[in-house]
Protein backbone atom coordinates (compact mmCIF):
# COMPACT_ATOMS: atom_id res chain seq x y z
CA UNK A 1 30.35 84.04 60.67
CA UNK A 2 33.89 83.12 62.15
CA UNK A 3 32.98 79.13 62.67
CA UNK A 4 32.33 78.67 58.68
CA UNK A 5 36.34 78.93 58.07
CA UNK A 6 36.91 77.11 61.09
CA UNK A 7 34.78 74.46 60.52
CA UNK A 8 36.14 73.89 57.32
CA UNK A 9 39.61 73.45 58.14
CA UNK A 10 38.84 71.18 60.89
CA UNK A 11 36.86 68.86 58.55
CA UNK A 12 40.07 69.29 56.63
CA UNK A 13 42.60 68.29 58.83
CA UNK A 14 40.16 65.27 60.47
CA UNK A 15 39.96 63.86 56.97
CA UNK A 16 43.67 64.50 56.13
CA UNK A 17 44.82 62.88 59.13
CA UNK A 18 42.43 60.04 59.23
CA UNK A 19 43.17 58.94 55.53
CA UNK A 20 46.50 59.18 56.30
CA UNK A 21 46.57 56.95 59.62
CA UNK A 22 44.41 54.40 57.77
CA UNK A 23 46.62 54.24 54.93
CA UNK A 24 49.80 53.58 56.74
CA UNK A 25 48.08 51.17 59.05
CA UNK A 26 47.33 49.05 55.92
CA UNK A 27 50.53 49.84 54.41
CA UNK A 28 51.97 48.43 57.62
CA UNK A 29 49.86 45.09 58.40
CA UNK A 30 50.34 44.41 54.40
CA UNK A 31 54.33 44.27 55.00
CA UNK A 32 54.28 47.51 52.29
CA UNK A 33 56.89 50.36 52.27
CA UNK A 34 55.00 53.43 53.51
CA UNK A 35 57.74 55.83 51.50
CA UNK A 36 60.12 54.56 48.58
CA UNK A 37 63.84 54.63 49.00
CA UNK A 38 62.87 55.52 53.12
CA UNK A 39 63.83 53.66 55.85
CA UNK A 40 60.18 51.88 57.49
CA UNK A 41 60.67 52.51 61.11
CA UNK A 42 61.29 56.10 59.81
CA UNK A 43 58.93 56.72 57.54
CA UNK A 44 55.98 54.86 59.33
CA UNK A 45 56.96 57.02 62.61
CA UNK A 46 56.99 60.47 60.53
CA UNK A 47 53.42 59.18 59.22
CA UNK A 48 51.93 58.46 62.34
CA UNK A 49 53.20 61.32 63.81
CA UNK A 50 52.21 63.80 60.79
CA UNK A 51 48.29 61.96 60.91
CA UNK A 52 48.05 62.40 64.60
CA UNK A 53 48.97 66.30 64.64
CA UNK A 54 46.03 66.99 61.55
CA UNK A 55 44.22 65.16 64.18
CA UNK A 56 44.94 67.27 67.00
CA UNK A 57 44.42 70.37 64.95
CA UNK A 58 41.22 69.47 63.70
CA UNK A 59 40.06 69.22 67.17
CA UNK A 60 41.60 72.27 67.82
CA UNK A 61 39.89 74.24 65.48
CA UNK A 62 36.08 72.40 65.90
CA UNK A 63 36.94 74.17 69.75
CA UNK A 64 37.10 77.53 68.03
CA UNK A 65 33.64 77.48 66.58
């Protein structure tokens, strides 16, 4: 009964963090701001980062079902 939750935020968090790596890899190879008004080294770096850690805790919660 636990793994339902956990399953669910995993699937979450995988999707989250996908999207969001895809999107700033195309807002990146299209020469497109990834944030308004942010600096792009910045605010690509604080996108990849963010995208990787839903990754990482996706895969840590599909290893607590």
């Amino acid at each position: 009964m636990e793994s339902g939750p956990a399953i669910f935020t995993g699937s979450v968090f995988a999707l989250f963090g996908g999207g969001l790596l895809l999107w700033t890899a195309v807002r990146l190879r299209q020469r497109a701001p990834v944030a308004h008004g942010v600096h792009p080294v910045a605010s690509a770096a604080v996108a990849a980062f963010a995208g990787t850690s839903a990754l990482l805790l996706a895969v840590w919660c599909f290893t607590r079902t």
